[in-house]
Protein backbone atom coordinates (compact mmCIF):
# COMPACT_ATOMS: atom_id res chain seq x y z
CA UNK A 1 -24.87 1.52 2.60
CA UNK A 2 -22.09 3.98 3.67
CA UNK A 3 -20.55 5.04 1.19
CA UNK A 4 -16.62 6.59 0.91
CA UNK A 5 -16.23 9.44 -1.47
CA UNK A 6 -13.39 9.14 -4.14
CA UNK A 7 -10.78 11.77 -1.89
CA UNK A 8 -11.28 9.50 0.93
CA UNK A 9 -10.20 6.16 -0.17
CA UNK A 10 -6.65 5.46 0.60
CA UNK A 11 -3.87 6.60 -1.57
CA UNK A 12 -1.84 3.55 -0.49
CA UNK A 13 -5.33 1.33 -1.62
CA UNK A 14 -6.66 2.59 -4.65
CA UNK A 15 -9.92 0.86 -5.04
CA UNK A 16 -12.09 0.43 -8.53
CA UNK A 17 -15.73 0.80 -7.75
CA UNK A 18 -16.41 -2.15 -9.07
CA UNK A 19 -14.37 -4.61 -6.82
CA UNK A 20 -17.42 -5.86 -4.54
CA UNK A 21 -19.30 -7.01 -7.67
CA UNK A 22 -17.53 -9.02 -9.49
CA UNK A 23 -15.67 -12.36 -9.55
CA UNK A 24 -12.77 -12.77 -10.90
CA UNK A 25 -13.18 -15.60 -13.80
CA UNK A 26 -10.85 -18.44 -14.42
CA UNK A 27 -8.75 -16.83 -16.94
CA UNK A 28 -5.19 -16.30 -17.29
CA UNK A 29 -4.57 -12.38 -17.99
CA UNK A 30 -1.29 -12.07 -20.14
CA UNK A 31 0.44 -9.24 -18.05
CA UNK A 32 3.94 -7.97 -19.62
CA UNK A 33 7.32 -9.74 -18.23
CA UNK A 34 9.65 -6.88 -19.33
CA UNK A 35 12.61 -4.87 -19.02
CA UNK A 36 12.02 -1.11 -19.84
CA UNK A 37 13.39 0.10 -23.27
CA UNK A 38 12.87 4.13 -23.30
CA UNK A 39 11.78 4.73 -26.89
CA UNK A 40 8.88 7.05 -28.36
CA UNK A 41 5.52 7.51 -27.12
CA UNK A 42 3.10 9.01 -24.34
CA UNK A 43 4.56 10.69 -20.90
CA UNK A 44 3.67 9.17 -17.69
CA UNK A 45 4.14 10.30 -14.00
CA UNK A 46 4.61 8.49 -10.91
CA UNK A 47 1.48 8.42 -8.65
CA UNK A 48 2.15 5.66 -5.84
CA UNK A 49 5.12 4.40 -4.06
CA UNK A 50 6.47 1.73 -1.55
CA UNK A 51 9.79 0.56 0.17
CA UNK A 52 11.55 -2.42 1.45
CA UNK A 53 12.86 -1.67 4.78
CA UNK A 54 16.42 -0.78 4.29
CA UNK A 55 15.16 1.66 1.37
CA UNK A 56 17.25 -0.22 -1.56
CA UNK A 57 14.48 -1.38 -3.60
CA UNK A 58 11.75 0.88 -4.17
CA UNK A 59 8.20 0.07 -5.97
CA UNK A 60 6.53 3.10 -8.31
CA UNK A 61 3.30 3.05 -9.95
CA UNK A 62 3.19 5.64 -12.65
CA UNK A 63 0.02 6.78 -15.04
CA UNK A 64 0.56 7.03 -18.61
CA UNK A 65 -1.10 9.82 -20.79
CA UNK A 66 -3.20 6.69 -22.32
CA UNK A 67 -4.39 6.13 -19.21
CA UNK A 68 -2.37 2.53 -18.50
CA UNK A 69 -0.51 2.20 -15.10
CA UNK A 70 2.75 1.11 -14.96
CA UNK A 71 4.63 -0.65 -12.08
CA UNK A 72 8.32 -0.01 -11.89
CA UNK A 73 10.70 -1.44 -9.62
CA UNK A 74 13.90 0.00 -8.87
CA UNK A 75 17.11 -0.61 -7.27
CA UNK A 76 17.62 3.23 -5.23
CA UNK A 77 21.32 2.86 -4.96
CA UNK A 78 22.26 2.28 -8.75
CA UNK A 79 18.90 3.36 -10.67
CA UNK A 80 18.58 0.33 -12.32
CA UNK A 81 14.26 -0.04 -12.67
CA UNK A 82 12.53 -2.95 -14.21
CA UNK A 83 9.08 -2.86 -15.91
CA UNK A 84 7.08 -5.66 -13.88
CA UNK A 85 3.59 -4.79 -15.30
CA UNK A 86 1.72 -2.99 -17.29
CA UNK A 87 -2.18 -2.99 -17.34
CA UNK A 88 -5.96 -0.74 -16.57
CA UNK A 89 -4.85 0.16 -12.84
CA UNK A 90 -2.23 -0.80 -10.30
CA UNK A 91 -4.85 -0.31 -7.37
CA UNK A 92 -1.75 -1.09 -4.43
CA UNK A 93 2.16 -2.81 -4.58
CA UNK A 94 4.24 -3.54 -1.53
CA UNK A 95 8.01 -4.50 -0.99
CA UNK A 96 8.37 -6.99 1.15
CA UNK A 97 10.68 -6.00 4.45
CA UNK A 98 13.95 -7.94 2.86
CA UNK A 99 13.35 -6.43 -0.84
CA UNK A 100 13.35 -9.90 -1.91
CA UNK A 101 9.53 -9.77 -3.54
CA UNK A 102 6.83 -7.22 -4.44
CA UNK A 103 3.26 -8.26 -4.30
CA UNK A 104 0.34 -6.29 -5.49
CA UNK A 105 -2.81 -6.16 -7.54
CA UNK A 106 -2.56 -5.45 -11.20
CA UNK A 107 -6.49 -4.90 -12.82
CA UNK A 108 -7.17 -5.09 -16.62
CA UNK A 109 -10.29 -3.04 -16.25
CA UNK A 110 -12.10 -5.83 -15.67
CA UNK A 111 -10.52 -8.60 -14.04
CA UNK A 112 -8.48 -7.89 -10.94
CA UNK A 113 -5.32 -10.19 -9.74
CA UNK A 114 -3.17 -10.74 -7.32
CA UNK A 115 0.65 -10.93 -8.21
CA UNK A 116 3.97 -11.95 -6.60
CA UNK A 117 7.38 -10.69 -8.26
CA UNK A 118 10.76 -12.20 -7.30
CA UNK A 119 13.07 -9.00 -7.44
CA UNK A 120 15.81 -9.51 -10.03
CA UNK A 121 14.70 -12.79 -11.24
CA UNK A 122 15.04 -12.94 -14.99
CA UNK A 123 12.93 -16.22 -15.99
CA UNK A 124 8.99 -15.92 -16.03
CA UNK A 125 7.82 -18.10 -13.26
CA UNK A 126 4.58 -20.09 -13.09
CA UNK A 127 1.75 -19.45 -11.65
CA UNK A 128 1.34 -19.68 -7.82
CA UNK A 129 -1.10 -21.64 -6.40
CA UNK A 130 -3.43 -21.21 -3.34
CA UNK A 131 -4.00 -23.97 -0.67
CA UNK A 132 -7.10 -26.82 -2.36
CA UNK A 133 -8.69 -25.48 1.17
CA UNK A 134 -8.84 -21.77 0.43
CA UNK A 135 -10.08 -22.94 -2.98
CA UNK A 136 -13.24 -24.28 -2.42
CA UNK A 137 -14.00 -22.04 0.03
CA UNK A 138 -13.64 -19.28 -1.42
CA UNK A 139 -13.79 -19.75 -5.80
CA UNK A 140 -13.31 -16.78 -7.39
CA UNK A 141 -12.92 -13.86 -4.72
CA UNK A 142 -11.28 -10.71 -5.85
CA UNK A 143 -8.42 -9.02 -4.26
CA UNK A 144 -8.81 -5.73 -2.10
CA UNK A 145 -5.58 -5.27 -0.52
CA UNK A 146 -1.93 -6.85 0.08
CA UNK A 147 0.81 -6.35 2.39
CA UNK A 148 3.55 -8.30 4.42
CA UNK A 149 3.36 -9.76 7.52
CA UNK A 150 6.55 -9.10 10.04
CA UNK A 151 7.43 -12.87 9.51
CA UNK A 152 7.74 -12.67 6.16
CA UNK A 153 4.90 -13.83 4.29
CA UNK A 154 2.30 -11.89 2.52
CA UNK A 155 -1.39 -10.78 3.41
CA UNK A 156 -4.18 -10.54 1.20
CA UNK A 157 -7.86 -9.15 1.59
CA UNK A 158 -10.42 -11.03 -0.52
CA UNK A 159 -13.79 -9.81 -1.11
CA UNK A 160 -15.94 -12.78 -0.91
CA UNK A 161 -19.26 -11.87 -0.87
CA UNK A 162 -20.39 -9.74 1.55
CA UNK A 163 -17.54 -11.01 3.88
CA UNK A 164 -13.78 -9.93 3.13
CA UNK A 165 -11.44 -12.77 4.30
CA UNK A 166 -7.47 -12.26 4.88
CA UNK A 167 -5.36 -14.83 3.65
CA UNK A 168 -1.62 -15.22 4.57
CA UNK A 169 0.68 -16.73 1.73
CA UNK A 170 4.29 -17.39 2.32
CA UNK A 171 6.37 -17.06 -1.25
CA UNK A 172 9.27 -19.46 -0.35
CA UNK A 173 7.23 -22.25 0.44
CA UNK A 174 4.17 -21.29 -1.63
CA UNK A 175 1.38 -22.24 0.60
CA UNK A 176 -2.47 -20.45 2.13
CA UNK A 177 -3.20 -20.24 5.36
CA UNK A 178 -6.70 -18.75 6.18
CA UNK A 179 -6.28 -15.70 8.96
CA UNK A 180 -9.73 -14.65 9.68
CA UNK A 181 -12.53 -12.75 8.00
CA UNK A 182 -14.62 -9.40 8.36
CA UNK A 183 -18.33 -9.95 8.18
CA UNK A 184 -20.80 -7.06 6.11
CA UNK A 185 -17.74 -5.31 5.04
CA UNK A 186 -17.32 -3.77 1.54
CA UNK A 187 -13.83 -2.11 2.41
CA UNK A 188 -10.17 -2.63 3.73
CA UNK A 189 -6.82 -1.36 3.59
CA UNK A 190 -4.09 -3.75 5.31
CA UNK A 191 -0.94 -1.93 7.06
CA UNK A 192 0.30 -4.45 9.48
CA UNK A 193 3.43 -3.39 11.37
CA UNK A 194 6.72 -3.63 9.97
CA UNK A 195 8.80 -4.73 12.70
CA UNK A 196 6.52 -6.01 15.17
CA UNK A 197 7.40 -9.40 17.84
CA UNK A 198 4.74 -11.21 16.40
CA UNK A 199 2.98 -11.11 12.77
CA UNK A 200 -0.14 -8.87 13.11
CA UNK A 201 -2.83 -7.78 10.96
CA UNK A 202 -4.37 -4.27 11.41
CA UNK A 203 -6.25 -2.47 8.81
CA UNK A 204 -8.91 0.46 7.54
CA UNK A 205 -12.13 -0.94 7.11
CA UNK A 206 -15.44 -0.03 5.86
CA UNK A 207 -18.59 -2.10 6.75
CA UNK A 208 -22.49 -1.53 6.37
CA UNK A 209 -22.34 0.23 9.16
CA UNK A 210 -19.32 2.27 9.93
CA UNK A 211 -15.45 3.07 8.91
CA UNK A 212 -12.83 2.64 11.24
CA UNK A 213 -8.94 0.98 12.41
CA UNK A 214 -9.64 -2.70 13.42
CA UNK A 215 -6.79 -5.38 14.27
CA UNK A 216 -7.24 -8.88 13.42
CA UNK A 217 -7.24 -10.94 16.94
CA UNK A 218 -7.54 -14.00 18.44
CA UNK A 219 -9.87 -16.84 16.79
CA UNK A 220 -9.67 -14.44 13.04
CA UNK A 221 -12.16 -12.11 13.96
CA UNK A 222 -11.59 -8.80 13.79
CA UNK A 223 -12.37 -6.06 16.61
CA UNK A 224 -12.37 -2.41 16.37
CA UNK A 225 -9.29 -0.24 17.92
CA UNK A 226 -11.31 3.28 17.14
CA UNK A 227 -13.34 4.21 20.00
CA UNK A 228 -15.86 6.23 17.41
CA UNK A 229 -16.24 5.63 14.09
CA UNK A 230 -14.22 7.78 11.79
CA UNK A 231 -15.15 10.37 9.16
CA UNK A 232 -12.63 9.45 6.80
CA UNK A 233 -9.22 7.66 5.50
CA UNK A 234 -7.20 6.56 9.08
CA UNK A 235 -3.74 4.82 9.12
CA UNK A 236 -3.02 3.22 12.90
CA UNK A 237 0.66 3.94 14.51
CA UNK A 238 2.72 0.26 14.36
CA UNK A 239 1.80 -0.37 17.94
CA UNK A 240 -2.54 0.43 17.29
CA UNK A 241 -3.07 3.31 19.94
CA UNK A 242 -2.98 5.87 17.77
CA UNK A 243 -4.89 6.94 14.14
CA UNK A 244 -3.85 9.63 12.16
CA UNK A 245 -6.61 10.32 10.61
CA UNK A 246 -7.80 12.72 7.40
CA UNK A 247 -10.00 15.33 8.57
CA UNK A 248 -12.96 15.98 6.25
CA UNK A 249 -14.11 19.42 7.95
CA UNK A 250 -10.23 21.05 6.55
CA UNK A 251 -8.85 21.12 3.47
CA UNK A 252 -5.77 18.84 3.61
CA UNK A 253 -5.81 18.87 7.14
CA UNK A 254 -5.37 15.76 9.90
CA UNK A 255 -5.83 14.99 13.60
CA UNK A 256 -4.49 12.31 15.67
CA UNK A 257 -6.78 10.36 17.78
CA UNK A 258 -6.70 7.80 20.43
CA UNK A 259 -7.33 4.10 19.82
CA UNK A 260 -9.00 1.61 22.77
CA UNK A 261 -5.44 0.45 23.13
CA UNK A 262 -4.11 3.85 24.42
CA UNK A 263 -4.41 3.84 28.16
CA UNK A 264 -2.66 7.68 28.21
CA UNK A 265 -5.38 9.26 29.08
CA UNK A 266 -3.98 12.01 26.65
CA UNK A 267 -6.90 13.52 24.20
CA UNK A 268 -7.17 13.59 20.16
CA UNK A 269 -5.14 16.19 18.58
CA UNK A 270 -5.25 18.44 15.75
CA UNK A 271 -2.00 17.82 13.22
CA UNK A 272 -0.02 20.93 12.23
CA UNK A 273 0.92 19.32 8.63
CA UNK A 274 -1.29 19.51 5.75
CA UNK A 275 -1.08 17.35 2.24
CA UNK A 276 -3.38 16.32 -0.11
CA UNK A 277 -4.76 12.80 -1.34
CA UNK A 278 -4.42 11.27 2.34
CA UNK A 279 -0.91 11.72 2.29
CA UNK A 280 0.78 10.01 5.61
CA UNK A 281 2.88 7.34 7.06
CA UNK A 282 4.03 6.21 10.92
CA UNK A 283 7.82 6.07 11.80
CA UNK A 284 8.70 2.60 12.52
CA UNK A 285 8.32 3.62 15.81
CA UNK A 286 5.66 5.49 15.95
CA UNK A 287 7.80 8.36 17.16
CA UNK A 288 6.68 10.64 14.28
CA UNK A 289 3.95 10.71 11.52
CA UNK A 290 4.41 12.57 8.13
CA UNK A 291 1.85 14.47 6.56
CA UNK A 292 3.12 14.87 3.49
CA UNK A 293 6.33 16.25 4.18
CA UNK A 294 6.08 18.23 7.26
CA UNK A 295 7.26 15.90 10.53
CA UNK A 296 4.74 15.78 13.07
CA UNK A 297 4.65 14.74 16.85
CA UNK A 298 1.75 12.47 17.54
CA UNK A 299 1.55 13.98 21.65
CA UNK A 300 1.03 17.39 20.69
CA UNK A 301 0.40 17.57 16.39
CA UNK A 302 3.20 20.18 16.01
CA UNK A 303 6.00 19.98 14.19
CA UNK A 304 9.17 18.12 14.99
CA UNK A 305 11.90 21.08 16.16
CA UNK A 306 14.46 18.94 14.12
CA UNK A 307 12.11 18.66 10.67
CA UNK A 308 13.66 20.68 8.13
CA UNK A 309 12.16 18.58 5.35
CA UNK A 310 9.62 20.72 4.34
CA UNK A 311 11.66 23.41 3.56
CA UNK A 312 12.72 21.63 0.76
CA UNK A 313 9.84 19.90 -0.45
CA UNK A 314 7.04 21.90 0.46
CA UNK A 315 4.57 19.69 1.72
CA UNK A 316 1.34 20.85 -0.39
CA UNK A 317 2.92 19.53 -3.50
CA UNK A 318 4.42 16.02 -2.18
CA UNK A 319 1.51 13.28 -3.80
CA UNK A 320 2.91 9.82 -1.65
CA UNK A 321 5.53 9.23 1.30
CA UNK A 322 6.44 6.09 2.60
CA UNK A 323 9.04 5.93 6.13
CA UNK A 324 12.26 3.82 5.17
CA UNK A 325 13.28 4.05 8.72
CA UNK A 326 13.27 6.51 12.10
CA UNK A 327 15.75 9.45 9.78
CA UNK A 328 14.60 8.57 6.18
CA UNK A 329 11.04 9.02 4.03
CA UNK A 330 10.56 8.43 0.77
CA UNK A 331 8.94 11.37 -0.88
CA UNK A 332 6.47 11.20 -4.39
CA UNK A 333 7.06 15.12 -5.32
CA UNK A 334 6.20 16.29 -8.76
CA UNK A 335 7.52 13.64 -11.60
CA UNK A 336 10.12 11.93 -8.80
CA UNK A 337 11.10 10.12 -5.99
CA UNK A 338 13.35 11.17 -3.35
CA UNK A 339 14.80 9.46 -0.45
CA UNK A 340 15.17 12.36 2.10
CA UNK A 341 16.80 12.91 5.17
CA UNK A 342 13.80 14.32 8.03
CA UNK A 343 16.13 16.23 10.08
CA UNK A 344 18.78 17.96 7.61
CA UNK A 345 16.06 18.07 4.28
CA UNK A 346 19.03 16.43 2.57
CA UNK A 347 17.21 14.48 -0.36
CA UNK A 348 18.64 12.23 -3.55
CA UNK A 349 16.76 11.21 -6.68
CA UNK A 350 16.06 7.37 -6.95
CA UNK A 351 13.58 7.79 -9.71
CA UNK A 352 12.68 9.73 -11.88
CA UNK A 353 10.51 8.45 -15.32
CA UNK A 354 11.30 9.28 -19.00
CA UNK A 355 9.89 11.61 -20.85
CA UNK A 356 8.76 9.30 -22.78
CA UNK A 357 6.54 5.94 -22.03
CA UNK A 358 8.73 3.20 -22.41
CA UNK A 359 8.23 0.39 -25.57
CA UNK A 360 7.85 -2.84 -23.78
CA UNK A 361 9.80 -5.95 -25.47
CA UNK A 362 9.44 -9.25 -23.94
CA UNK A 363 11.58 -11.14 -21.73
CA UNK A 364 13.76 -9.82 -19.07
CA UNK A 365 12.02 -9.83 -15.29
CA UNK A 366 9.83 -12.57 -13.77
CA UNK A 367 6.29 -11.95 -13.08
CA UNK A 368 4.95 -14.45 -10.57
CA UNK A 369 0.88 -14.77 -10.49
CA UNK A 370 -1.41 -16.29 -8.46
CA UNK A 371 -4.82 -16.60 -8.90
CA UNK A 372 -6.62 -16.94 -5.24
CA UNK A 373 -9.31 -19.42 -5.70
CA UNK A 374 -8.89 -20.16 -9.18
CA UNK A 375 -7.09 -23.27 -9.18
CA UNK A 376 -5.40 -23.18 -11.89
């Protein structure tokens, strides 16, 4: 079985080792519904972020020194954060386009779950349940990876079996619908485009026999957009015919290759930026990619002439970016997180943790779970 080593596997999809053998059992995890009250303990640092798409609320995952992760959501205009969970790993979050909700998988260490959090809501909801259908098909399957769909409602990858299914849920009116699934396949990283015409599913998958960019299509199957299977971690541009892709013979480095979609005729391309940790994002255009902080052109790999971002932030030392919109990335540098401007490096603090690990009192924002096949 192929096998991805630990540098490879997708900042914005941190996977436990683990998730392909087990199945989640029917138990309710207590998680942590609370509002953040600085007081004395342990330091922690931000590892992971995400973004709605206007930039206002922001999502960061931090690590504390006792080894707990930590998922934070803030407002990026006042400051104002709220503790929405607290467990063993935060393996991926995701704002939905609107900033209305954040879903993403929380893990106790042994038990991984899928959760849905209704930004600024201050009762504790109940838990969400799937569709009876998705239920009995599918009792007990893990989560691998979340994201939103451009018409709103959220995606999930389930590992069941040796099959990994996608499952749309839509939070308003709290309902399944069955996508498609991904046969032999141990491995998958959702990014669907942002602002696309029509919802779309695209994602980094590993199989038996290969890694590569596929695209969920027509009748739920999936088909493959690389034309070669890929030596590492690849994110697709929003519109699939291009993969920026981390290459494993440099260290830090990345090259952008053609996907079966791109009928340029125009040939891969080594990237001029370099960042650790598969560090990367697509405009919402797919006018530009950032590696790390420097501002690439996917045509040629060399810089942008109007980057002056990584002049301020060198690049080497940025951990996670995410693109708010064509002018503005959010940057993961050292212990905070800027929004920054690409073209005049102009940057502002939206987070930036305690010194301290927060003590955790109850009440204050809702937590939303629900358990995908558990019925309960």
């Amino acid at each position: 079985m192929l096998h991805i080593p630990p540098e490879d596997v997708p900042r914005r999809a941190r996977r436990w080792p683990w998730a392909c053998a087990i199945c989640v059992a029917p138990l309710v995890v207590a998680g942590l519904v609370a509002r953040a009250e600085f007081g004395a303990n342990d330091s922690h640092v931000p590892i992971a972020i995400t973004a709605s798409s206007t930039g206002k609320v922001i999502g960061v995952t931090t690590l504390a020194g006792s080894g707990l992760q930590r998922l934070y959501v803030a407002d990026a205009d006042t400051g104002e954060r709220t503790e929405v969970y607290c467990g063993a790993e935060v393996p991926e979050a995701r704002v939905s386009a609107d900033g209305r909700w954040v879903i993403f998988i929380g893990s106790t260490g042994r038990f991984a779950t899928t959760y849905l959090y209704e930004v600024g809501s201050k009762a504790a909801a109940a838990p969400v349940e799937p569709a009876a259908l998705l239920r009995e098909r599918f009792p007990a399957c893990p989560p691998l990876s979340v994201d939103w769909l451009s018409d709103g409602r959220a995606v999930v990858a389930l590992q069941a079996g040796a099959e990994c299914v996608i499952v749309a849920y839509d939070p308003e009116a709290r309902t399944a619908e069955l996508l498609g699934s991904l046969p032999n396949c141990y491995e998958v990283s959702l990014f669907c485009p942002r602002r696309s015409e029509r919802p779309e599913v695209m994602a980094f998958v590993a199989t038996e026999s290969e890694m590569g960019v596929s695209r969920l299509a027509e009748g739920g199957k999936f088909e493959s957009l690389t034309a070669s299977p890929l030596d590492g971690w690849g994110l697709a541009s929003p519109d699939g015919k291009r993969v920026v892709v981390r290459d494993p013979s440099s260290s830090g480095g990345y090259k952008i290759v053609p996907t079966k979609l791109d009928t340029s005729g125009d040939p891969s391309v080594d990237a001029h930026g370099q960042a650790d940790a598969n560090c990367a994002d697509w405009s919402p255009s797919g006018r530009l990619v950032a590696i790390g902080t420097d501002i690439i052109d996917p045509r040629t790999g060399s810089l942008s002439p109007d980057a002056k971002l990584s002049a301020e932030l060198p690049s080497t030392e940025v951990k996670d970016v995410w693109f708010v919109d064509e002018n503005r990335l959010l940057v993961l540098y050292g212990d905070s997180v800027y929004v920054a401007d690409v073209t005049t490096g102009e940057k502002t603090v939206v987070f930036k943790p305690p010194l301290r690990l927060p003590t955790v009192s109850e009440g204050g924002a809702s937590v939303r779970r629900f358990f995908w096949g558990l019925g309960l």
